[in-house]
Protein backbone atom coordinates (compact mmCIF):
# COMPACT_ATOMS: atom_id res chain seq x y z
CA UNK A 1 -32.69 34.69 -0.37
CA UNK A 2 -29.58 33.97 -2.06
CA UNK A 3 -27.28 35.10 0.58
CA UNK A 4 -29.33 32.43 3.17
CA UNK A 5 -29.20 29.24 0.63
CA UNK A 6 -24.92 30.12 0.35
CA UNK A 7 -24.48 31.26 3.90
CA UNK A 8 -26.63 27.78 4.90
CA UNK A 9 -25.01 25.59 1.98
CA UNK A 10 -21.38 27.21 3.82
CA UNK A 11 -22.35 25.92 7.04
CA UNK A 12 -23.65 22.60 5.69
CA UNK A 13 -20.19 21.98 4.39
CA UNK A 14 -17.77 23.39 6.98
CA UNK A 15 -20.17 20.67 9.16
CA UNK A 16 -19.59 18.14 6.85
CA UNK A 17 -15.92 18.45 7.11
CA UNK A 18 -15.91 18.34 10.61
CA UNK A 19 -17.24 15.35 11.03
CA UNK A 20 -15.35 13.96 7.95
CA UNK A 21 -12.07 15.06 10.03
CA UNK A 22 -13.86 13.59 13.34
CA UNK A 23 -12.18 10.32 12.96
CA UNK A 24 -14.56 7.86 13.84
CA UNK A 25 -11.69 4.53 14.81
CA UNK A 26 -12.53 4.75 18.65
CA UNK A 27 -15.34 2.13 18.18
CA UNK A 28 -13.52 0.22 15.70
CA UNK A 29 -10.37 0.32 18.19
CA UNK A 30 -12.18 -0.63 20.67
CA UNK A 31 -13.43 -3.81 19.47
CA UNK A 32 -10.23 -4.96 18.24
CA UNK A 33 -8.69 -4.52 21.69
CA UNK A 34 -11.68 -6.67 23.00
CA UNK A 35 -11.70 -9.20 21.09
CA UNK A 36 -7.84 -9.45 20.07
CA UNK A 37 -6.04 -8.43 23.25
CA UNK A 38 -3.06 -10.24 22.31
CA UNK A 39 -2.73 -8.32 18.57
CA UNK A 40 -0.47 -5.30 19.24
CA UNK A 41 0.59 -4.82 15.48
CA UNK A 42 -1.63 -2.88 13.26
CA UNK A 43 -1.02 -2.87 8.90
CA UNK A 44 -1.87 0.18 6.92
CA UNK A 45 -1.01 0.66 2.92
CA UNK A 46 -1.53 4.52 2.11
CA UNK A 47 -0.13 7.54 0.68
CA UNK A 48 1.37 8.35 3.54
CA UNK A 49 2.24 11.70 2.86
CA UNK A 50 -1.60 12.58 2.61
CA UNK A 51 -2.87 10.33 4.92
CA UNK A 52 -0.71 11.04 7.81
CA UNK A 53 -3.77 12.93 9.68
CA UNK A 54 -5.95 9.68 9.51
CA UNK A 55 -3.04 7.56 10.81
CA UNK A 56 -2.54 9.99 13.88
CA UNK A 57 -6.48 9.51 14.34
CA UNK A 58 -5.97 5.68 14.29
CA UNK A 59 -2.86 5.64 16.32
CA UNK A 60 -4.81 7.89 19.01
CA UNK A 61 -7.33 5.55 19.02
CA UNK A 62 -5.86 2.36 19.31
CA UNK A 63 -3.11 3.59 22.09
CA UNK A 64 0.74 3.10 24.13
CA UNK A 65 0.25 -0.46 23.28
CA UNK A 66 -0.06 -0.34 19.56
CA UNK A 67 2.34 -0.08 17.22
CA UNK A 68 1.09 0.57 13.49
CA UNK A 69 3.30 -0.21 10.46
CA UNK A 70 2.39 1.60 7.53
CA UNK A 71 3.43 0.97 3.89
CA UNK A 72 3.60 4.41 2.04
CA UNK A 73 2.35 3.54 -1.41
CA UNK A 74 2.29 6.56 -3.77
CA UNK A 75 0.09 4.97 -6.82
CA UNK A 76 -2.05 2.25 -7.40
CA UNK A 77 0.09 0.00 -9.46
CA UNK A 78 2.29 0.00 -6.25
CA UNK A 79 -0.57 -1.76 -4.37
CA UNK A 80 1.01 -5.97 -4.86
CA UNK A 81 4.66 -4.20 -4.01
CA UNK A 82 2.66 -2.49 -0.78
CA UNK A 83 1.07 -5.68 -0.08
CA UNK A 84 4.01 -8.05 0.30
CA UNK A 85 5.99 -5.32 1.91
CA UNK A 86 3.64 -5.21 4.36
CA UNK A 87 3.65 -9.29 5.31
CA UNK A 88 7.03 -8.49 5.53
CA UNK A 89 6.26 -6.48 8.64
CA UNK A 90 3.52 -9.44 9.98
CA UNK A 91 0.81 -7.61 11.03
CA UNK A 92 -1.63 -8.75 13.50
CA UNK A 93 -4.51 -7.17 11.29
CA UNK A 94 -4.74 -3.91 9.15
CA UNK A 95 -6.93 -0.94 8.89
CA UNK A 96 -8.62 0.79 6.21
CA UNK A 97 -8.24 3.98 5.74
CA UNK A 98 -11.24 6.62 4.22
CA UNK A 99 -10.02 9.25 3.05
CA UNK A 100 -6.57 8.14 1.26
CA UNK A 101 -6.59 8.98 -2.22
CA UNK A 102 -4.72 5.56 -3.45
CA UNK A 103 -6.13 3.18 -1.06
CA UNK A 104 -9.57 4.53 0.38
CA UNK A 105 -11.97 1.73 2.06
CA UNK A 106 -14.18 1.77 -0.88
CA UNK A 107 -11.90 0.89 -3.98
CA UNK A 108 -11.62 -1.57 -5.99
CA UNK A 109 -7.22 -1.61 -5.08
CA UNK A 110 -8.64 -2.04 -1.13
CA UNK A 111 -10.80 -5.08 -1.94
CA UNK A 112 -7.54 -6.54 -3.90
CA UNK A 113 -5.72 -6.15 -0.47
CA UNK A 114 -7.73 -7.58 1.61
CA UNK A 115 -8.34 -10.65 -0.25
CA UNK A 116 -4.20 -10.63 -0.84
CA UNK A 117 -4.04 -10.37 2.71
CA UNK A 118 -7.09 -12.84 3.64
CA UNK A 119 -5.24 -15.50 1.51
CA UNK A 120 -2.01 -15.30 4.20
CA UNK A 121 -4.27 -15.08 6.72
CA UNK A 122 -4.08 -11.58 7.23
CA UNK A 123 -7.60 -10.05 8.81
CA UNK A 124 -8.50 -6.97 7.61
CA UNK A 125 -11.43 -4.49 9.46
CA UNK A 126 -13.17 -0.68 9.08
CA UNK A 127 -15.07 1.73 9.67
CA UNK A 128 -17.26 1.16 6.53
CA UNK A 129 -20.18 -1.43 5.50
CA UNK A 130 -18.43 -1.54 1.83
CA UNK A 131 -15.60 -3.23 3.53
CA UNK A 132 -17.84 -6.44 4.60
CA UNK A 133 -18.55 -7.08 0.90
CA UNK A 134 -14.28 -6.66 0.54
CA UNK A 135 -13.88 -9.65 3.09
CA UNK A 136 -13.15 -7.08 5.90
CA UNK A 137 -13.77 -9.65 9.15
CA UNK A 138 -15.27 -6.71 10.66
CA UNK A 139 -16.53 -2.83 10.76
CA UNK A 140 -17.89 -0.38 12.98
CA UNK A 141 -18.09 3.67 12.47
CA UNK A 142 -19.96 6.25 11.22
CA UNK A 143 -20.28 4.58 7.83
CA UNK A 144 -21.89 1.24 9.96
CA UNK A 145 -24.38 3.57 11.24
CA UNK A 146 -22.80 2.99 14.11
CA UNK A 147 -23.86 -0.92 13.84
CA UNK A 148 -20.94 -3.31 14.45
CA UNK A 149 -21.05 -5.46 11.17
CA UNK A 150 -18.81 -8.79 11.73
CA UNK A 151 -18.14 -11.28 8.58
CA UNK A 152 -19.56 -14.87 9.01
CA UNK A 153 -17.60 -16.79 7.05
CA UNK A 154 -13.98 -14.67 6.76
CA UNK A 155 -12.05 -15.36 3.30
CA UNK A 156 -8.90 -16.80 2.74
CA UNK A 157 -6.79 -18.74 5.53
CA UNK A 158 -7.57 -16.43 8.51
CA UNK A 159 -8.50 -18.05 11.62
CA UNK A 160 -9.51 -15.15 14.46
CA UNK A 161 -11.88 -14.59 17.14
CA UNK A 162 -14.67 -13.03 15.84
CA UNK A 163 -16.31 -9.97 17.78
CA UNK A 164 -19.65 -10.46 19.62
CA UNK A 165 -21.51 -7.36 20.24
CA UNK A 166 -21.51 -6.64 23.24
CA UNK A 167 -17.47 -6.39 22.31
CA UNK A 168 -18.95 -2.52 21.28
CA UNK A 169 -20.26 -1.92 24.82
CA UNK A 170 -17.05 -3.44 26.77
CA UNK A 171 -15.31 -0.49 28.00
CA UNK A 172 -12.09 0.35 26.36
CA UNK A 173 -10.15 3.95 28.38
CA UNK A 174 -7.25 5.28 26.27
CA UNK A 175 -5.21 7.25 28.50
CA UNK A 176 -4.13 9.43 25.54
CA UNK A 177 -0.96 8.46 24.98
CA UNK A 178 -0.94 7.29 20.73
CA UNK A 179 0.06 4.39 19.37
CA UNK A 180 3.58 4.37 17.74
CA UNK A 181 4.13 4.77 13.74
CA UNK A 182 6.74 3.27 11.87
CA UNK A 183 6.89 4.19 7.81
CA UNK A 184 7.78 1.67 5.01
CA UNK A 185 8.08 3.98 1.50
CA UNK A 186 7.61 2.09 -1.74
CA UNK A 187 9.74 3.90 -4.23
């Protein structure tokens, strides 16, 4: 009986971490290009060296036409430094990432960024619900329940286009090719 209940717990996790590694930005991506066309310049503040994985997933989701600017932050009290570096590089909006261990979606350091952001006008979206109560503008994955959750009244100076859902239906083809990555360190 034993044996079943570790062999099934096993199998329940190696599951779990599939579809933890799934990446779930294709919706989210999609969206964005809907309803921003024009915005080519996506913002992320990580650990880079950890969260390099997640990036790829983003920058295969949001494709050729994308370029993503990341800020490598290695600590938290580098977050204001990571910040202003990255309205240094004027990005269109920025991503949150889940599983970075000094930034992830769900902290208290990402819901100082994207009201830092929000207050330059800086729009910030997800993949999580936790990120609406951040001022994320919107959010759509796995952690939505697949429900595309958009901000009524966004924080701050930021003045964008707001998705309308059917903005999830629109088609969106990525013809595979990933978005580019350019690295900012914070020393």
């Amino acid at each position: 009986m034993s044996t079943i209940i570790r062999t099934f717990g096993f199998t329940t996790l190696a599951l779990a971490g599939l579809s933890i590694h799934a990446g779930d930005f294709a919706p989210l991506m999609r969206v964005a290009r809907n309803t921003w066309p024009e915005k080519t310049t996506i913002g992320v503040l990580c650990d880079y060296t950890r969260s390099a994985g997640e990036v790829q997933e983003l920058a295969e989701a949001a494709g050729p036409a994308t370029s993503i600017r990341v800020v490598d932050i290695q600590r938290r009290d580098q977050l204001i430094q990571g910040v202003r570096c990255m309205l240094e590089h004027k990005p269109d909006y920025v991503v949150l990432l889940t599983r970075d261990h000094v930034l992830p979606d769900y902290s208290l350091e990402a819901t100082q960024a994207v009201r830092y952001l929000a207050s330059f006008g800086v729009p910030t979206i997800s993949t999580a619900s936790v990120a609406m109560k951040q001022g994320a503008v919107f959010a759509l994955g796995d952690r939505t329940r697949g429900e595309l959750l958009v901000c009524k009244q966004p924080i701050g100076t930021i003045s964008v286009a707001l998705p309308e859902p059917q903005s999830f239906m629109a088609s969106y083809s990525n013809p595979g090719t990933p978005a580019s990555i350019q690295v900012a360190s914070i020393r």
